[in-house]
N, C-alpha and C. Protein backbone atom coordinates (compact mmCIF):
# COMPACT_ATOMS: atom_id res chain seq x y z
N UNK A 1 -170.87 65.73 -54.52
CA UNK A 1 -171.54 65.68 -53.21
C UNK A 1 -171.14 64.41 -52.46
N UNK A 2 -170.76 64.53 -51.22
CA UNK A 2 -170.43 63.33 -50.35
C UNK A 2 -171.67 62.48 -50.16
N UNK A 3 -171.68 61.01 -50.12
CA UNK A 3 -172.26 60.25 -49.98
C UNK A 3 -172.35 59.78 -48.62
N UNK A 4 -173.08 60.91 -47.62
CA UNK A 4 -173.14 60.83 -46.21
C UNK A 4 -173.49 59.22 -45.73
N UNK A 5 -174.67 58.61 -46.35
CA UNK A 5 -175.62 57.21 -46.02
C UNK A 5 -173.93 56.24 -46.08
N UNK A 6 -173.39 56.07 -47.00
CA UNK A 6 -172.53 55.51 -47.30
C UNK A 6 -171.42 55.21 -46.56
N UNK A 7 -170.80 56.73 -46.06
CA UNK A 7 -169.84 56.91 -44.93
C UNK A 7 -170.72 55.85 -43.20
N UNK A 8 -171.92 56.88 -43.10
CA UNK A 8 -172.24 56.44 -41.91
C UNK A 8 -172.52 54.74 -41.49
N UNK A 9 -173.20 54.04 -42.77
CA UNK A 9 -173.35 52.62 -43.01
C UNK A 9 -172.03 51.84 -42.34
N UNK A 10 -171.03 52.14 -43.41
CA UNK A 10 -169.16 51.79 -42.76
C UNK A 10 -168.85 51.98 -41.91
N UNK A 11 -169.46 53.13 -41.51
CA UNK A 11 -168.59 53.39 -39.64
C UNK A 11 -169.31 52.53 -38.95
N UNK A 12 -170.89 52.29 -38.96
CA UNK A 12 -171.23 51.97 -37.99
C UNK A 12 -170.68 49.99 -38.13
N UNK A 13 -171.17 49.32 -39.81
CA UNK A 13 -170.26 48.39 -39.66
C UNK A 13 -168.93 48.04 -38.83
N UNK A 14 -167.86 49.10 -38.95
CA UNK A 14 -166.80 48.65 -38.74
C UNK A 14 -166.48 49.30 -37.21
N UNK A 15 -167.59 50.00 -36.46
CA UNK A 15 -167.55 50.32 -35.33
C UNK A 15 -166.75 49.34 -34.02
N UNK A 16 -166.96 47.97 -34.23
CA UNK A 16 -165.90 47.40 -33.41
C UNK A 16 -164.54 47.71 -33.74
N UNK A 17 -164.52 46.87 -34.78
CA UNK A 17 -163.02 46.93 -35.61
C UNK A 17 -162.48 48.57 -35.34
N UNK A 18 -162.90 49.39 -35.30
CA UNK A 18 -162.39 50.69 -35.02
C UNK A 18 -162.15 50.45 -33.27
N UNK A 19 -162.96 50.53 -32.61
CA UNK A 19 -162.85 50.77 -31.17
C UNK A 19 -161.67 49.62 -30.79
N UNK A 20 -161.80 48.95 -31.46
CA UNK A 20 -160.31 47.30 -31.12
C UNK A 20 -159.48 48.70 -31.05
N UNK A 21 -158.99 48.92 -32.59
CA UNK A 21 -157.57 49.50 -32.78
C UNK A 21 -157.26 50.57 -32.12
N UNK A 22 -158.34 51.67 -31.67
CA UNK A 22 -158.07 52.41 -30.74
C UNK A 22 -158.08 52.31 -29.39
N UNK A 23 -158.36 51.27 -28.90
CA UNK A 23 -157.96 50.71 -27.65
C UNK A 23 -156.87 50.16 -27.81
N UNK A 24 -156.52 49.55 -28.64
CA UNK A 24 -154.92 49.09 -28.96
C UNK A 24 -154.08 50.12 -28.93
N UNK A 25 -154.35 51.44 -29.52
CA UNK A 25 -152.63 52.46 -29.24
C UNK A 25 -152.94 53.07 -27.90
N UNK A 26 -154.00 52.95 -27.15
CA UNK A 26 -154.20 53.17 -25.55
C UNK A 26 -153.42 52.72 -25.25
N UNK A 27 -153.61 51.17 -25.51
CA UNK A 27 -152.66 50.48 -24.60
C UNK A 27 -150.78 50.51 -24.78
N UNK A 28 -150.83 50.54 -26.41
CA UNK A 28 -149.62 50.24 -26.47
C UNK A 28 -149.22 51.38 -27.74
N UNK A 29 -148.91 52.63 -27.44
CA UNK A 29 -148.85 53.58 -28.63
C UNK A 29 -147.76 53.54 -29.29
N UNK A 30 -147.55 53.87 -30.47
CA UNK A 30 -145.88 54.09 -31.14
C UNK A 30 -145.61 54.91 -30.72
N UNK A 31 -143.95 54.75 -31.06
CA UNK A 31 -143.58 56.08 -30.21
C UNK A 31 -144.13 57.43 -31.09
N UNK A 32 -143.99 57.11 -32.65
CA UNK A 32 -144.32 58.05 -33.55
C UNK A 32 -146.00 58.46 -33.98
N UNK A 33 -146.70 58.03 -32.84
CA UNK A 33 -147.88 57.83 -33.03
C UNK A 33 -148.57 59.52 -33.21
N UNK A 34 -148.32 60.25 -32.51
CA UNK A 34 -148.38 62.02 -32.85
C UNK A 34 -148.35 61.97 -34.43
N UNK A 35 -146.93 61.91 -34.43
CA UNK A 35 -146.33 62.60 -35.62
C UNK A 35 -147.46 61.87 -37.11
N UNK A 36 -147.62 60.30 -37.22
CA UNK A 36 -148.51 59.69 -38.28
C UNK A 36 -150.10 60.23 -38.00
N UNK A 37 -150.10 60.33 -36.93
CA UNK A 37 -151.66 61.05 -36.63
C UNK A 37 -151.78 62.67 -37.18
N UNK A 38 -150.71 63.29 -37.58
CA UNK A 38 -150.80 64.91 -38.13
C UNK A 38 -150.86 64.52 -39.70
N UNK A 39 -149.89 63.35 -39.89
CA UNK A 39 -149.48 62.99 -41.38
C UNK A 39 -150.78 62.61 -41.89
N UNK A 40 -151.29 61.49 -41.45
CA UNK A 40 -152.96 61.01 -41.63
C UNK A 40 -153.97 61.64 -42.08
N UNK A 41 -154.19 62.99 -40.69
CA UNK A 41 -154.56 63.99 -40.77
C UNK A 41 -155.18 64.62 -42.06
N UNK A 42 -153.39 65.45 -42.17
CA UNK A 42 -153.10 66.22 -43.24
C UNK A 42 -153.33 65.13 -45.07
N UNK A 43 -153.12 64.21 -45.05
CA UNK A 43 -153.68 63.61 -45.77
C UNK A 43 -155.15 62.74 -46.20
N UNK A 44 -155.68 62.90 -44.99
CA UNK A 44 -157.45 62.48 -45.26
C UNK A 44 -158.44 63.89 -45.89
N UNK A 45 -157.20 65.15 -44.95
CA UNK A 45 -158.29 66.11 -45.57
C UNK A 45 -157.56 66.69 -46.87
N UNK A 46 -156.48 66.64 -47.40
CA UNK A 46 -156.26 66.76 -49.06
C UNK A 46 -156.89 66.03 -50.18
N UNK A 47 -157.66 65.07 -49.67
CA UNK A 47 -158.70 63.82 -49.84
C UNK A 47 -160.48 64.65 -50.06
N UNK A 48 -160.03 65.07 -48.70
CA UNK A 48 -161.90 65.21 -48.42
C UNK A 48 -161.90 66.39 -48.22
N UNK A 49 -163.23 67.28 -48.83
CA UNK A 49 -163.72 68.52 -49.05
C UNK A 49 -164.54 69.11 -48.22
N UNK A 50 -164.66 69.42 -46.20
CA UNK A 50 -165.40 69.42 -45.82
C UNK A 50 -166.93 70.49 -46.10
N UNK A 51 -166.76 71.41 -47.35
CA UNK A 51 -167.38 72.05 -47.87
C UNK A 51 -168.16 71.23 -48.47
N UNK A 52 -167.66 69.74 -49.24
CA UNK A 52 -168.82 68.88 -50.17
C UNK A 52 -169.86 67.92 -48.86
N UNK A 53 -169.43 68.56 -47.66
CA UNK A 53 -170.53 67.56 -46.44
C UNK A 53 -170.98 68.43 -45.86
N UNK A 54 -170.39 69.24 -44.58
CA UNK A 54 -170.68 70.47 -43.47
C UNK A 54 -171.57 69.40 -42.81
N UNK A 55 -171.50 68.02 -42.46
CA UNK A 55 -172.74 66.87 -41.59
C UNK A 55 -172.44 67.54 -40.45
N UNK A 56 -171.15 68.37 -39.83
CA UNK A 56 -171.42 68.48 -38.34
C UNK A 56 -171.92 69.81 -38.22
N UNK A 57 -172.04 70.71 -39.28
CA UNK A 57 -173.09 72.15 -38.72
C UNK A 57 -174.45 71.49 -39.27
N UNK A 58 -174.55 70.65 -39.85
CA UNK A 58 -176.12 70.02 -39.93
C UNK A 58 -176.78 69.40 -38.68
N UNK A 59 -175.89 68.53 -38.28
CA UNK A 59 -176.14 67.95 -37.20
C UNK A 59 -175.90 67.61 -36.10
N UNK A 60 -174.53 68.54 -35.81
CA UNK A 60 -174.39 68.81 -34.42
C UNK A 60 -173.64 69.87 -33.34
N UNK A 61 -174.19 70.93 -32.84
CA UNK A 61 -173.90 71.72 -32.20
C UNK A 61 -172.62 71.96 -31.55
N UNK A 62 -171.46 72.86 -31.47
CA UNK A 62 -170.18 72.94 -30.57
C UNK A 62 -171.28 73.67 -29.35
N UNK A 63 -170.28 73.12 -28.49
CA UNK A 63 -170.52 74.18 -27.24
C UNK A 63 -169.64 75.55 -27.24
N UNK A 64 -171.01 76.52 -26.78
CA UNK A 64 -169.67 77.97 -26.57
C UNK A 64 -169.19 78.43 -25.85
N UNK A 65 -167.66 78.40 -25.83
CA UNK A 65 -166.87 78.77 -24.14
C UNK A 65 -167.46 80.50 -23.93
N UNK A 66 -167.40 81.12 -22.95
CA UNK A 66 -167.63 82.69 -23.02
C UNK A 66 -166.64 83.34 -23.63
N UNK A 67 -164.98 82.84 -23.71
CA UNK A 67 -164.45 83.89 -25.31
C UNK A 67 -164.99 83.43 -26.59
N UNK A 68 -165.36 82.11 -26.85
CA UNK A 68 -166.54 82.38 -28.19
C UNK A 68 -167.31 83.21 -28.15
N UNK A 69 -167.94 83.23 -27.38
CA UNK A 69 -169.26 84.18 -27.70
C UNK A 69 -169.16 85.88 -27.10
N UNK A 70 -168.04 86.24 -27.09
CA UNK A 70 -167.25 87.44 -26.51
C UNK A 70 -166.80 87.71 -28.05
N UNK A 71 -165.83 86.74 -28.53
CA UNK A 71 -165.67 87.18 -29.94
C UNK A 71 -166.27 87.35 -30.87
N UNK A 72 -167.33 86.15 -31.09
CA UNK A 72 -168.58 85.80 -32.19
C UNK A 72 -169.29 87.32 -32.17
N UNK A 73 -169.75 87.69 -30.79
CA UNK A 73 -171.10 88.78 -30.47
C UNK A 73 -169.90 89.95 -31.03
N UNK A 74 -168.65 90.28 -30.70
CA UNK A 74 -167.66 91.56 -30.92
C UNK A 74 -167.83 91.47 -32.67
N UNK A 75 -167.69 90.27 -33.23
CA UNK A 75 -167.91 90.49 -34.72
C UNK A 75 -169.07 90.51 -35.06
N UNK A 76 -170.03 90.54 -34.66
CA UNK A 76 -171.64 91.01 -35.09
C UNK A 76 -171.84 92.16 -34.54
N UNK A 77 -171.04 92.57 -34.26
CA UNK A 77 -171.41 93.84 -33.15
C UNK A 77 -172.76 93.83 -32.57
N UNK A 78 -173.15 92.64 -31.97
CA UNK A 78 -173.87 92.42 -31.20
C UNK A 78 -172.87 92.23 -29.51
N UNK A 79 -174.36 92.90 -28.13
CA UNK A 79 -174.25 91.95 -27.06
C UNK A 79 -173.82 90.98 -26.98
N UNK A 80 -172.90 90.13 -25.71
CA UNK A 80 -172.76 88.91 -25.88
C UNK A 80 -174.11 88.49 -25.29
N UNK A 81 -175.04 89.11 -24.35
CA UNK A 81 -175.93 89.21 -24.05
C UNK A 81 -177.32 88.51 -25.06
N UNK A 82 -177.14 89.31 -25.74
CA UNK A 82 -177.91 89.69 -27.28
C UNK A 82 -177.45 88.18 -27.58
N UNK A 83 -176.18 88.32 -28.12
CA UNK A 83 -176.09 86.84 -28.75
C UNK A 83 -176.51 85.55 -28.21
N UNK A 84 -176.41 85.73 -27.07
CA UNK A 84 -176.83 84.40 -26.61
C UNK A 84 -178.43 84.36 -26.30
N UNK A 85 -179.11 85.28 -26.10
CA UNK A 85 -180.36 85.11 -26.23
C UNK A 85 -181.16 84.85 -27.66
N UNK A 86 -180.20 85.35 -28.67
CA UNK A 86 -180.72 85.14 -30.16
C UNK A 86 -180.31 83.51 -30.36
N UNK A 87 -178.92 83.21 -30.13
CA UNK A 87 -178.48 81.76 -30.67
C UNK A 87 -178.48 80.86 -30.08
N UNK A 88 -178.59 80.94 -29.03
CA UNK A 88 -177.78 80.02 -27.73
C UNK A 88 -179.35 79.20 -26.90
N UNK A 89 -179.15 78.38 -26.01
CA UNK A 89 -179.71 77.60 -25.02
C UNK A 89 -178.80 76.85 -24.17
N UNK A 90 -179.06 77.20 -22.87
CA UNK A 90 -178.26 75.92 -21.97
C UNK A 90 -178.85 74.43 -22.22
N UNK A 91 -177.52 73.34 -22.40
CA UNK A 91 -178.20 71.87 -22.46
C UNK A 91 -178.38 70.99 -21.10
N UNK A 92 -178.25 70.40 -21.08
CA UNK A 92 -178.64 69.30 -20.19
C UNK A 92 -177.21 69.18 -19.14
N UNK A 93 -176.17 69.40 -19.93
CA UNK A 93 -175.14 69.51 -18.93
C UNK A 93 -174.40 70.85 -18.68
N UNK A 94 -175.41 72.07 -18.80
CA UNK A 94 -175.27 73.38 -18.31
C UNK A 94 -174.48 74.10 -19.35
N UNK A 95 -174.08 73.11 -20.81
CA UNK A 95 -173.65 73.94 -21.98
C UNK A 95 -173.96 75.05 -22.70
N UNK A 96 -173.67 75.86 -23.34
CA UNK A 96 -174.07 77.00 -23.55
C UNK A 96 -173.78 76.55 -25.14
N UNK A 97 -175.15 75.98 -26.09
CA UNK A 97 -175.33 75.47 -27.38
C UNK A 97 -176.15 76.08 -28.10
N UNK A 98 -176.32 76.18 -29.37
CA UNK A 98 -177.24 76.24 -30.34
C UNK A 98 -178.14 76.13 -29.89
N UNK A 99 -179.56 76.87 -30.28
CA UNK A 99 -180.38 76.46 -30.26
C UNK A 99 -181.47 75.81 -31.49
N UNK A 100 -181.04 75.46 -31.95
CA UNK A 100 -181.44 74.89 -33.12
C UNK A 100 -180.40 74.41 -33.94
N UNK A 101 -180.47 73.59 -34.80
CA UNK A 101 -179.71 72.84 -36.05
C UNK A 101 -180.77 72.83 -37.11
N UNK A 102 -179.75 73.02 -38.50
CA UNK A 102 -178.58 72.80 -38.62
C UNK A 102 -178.14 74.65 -38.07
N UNK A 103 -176.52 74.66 -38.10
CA UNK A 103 -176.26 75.98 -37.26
C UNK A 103 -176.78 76.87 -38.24
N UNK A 104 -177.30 78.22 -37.81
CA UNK A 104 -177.60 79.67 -38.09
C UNK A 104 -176.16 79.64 -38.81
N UNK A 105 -175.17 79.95 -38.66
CA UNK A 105 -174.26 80.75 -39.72
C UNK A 105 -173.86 79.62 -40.72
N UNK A 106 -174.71 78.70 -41.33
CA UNK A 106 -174.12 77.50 -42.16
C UNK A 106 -174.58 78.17 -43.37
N UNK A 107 -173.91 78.57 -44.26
CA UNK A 107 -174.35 79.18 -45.47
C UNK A 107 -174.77 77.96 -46.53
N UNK A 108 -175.43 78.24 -47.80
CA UNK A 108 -176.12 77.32 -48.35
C UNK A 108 -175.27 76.76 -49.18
N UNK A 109 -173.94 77.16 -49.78
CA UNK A 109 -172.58 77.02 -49.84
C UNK A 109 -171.67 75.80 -49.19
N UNK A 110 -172.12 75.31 -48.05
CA UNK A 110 -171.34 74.66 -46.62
C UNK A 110 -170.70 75.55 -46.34
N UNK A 111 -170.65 76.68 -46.51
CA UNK A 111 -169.30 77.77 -45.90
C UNK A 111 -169.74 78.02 -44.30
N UNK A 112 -168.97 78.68 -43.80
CA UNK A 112 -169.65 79.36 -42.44
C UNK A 112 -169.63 80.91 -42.43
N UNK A 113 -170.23 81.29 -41.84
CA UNK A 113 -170.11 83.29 -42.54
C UNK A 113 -169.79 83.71 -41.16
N UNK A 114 -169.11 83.20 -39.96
CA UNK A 114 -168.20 83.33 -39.13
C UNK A 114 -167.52 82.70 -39.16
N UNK A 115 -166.53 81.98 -39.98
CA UNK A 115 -165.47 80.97 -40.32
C UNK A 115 -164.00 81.77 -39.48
N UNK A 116 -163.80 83.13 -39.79
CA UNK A 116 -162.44 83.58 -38.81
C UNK A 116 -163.15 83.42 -37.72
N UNK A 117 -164.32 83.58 -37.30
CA UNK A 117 -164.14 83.65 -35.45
C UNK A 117 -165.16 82.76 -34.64
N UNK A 118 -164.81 81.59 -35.77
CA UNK A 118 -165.67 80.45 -35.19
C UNK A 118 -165.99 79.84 -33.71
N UNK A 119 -166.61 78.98 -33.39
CA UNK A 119 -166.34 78.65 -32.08
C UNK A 119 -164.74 77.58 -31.90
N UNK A 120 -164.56 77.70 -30.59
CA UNK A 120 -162.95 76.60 -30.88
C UNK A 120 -163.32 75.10 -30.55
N UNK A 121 -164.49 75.02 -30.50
CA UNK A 121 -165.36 73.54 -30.98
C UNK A 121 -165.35 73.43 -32.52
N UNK A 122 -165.94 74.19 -32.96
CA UNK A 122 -165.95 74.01 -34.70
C UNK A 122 -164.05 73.82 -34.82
N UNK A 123 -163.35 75.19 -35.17
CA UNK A 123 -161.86 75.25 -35.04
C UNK A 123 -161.18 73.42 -34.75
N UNK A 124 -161.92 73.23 -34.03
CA UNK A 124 -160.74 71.82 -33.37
C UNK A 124 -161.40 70.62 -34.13
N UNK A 125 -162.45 70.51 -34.23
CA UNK A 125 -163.33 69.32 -34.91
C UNK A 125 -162.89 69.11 -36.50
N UNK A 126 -162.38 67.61 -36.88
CA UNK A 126 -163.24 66.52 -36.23
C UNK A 126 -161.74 66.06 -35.19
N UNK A 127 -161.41 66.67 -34.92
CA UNK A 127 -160.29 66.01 -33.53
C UNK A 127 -159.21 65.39 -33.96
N UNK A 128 -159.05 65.22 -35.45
CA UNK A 128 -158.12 64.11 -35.63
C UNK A 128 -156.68 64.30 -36.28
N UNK A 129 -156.13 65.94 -35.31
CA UNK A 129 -155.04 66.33 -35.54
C UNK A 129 -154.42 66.44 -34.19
N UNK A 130 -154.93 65.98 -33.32
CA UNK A 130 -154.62 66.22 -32.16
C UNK A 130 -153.48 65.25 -31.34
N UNK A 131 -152.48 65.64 -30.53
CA UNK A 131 -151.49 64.92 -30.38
C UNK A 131 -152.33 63.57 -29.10
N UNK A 132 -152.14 62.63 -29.00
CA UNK A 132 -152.34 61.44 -28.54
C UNK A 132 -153.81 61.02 -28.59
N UNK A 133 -153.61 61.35 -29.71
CA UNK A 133 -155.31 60.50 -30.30
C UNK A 133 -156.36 59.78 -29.24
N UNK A 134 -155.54 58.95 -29.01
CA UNK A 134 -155.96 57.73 -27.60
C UNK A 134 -156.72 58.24 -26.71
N UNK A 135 -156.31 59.24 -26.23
CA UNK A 135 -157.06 60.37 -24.95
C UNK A 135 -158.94 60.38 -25.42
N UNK A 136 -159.33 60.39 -26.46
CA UNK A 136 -160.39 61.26 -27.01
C UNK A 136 -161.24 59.48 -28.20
N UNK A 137 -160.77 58.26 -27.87
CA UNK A 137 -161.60 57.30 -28.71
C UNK A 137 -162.63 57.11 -28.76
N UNK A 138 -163.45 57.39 -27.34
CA UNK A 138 -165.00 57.54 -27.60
C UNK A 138 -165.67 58.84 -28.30
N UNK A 139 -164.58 59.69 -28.81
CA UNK A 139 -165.28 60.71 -29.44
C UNK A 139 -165.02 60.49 -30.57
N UNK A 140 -164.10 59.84 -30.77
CA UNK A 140 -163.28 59.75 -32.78
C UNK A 140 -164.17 58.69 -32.93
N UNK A 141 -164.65 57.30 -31.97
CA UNK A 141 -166.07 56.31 -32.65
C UNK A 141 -166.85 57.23 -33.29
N UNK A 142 -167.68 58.31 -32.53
CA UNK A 142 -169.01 58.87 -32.62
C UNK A 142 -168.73 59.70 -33.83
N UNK A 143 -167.58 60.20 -33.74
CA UNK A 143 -167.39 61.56 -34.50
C UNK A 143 -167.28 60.72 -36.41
N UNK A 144 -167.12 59.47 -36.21
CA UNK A 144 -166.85 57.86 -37.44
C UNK A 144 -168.27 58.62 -38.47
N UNK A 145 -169.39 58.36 -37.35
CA UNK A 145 -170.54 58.49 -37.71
C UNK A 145 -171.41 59.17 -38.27
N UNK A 146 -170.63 60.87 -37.98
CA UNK A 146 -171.18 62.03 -38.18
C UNK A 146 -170.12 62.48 -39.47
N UNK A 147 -168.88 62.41 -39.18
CA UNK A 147 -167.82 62.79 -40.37
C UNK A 147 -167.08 61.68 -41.25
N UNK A 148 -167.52 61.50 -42.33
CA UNK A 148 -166.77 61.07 -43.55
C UNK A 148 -165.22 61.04 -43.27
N UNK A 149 -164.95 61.91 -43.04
CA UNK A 149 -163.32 62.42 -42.93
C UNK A 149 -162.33 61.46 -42.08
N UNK A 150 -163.61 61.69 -40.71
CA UNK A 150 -162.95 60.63 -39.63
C UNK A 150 -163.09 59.44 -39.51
N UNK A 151 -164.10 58.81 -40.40
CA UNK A 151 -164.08 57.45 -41.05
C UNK A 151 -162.69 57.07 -41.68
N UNK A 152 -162.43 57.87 -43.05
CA UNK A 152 -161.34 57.62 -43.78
C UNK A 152 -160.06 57.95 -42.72
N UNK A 153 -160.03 59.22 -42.29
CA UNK A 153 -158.84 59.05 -41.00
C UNK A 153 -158.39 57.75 -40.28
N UNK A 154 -159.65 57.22 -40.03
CA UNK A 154 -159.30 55.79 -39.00
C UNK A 154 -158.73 54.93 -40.11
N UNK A 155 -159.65 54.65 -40.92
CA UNK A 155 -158.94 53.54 -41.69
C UNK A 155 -157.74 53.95 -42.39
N UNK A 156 -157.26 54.88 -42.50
CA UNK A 156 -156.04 55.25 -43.15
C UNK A 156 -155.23 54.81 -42.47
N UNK A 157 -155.61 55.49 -40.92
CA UNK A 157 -154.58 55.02 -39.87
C UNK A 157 -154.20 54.03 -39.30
N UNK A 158 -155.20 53.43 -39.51
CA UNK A 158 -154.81 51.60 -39.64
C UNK A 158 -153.67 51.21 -40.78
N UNK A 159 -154.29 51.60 -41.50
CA UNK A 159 -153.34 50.99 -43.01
C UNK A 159 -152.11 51.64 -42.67
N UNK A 160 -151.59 52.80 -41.97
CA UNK A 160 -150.38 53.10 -41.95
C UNK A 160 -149.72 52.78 -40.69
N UNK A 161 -150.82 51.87 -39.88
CA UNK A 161 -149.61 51.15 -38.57
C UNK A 161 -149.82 49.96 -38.76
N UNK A 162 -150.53 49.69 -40.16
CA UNK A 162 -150.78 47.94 -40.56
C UNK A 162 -151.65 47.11 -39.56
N UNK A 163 -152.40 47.63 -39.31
CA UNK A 163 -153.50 46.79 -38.12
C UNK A 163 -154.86 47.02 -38.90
């Protein structure tokens, strides 16, 4: 079992020291900075088991574009109608979210029991395969906090541009 207290303690410690270095490849990126960010990636999660955590269907909601929930409701053979009155609530910035946590399809497993036709919030999270990292640092801080993964991501990725 992941030692969530543990992860989150470190991030929030090293929460400057993180935001430095990612304001640093803002400013000044490698050229190969993509390519070590897939490598990183692909090596934090041969590392980490997001089945031994699931912290972000515990604790925090994707938003659903309308082909999520066009697809999600087509594989329940539910309404999208239906679905969103069963799962859904608009938030504060007119999102179309969960209504409750941790998510309805989080099995007791960490599995998800819509895992093929997830939302492409879940699909893309925790962000840290994505080409120019830099674009998205106030989300890879926060995201430090919530995912283990993207803790070890950062600091990996330090250690492999030596900063």
């Amino acid at each position: 079992m992941m030692d969530l207290e543990f992860y989150k303690k470190q991030a929030w410690q090293k929460q400057k020291e993180h935001r430095k270095f990612l304001e640093g490849l803002k400013k000044k990126p490698p050229k190969n900075l993509d390519y070590l960010t897939l490598e990183t990636h692909e090596d934090t999660f041969a590392e980490i088991d997001c089945l031994s955590c699931a912290n972000c269907c515990k604790t925090t909601g994707p938003l659903y574009t309308e082909k999520d929930i066009e697809r999600i409701s087509k594989h329940l053979r539910m309404k999208p109608v239906d679905f969103e009155t069963e799962f859904l609530r608009i938030d504060e910035d007119q999102d179309k979210v969960l209504q409750n946590l941790p998510c309805f399809f989080l099995n007791e497993d960490n599995a998800c029991s819509i895992y093929d036709v997830r939302p492409k919030a879940c699909r893309e999270y925790p962000h840290t395969d994505r080409k120019k990292i830099y674009q998205i640092n106030h989300l890879t801080i926060q995201n430090t906090l919530i995912c283990p993964a993207t803790y070890v991501f950062v600091e990996k990725l330090r250690k492999v541009l030596g900063k």
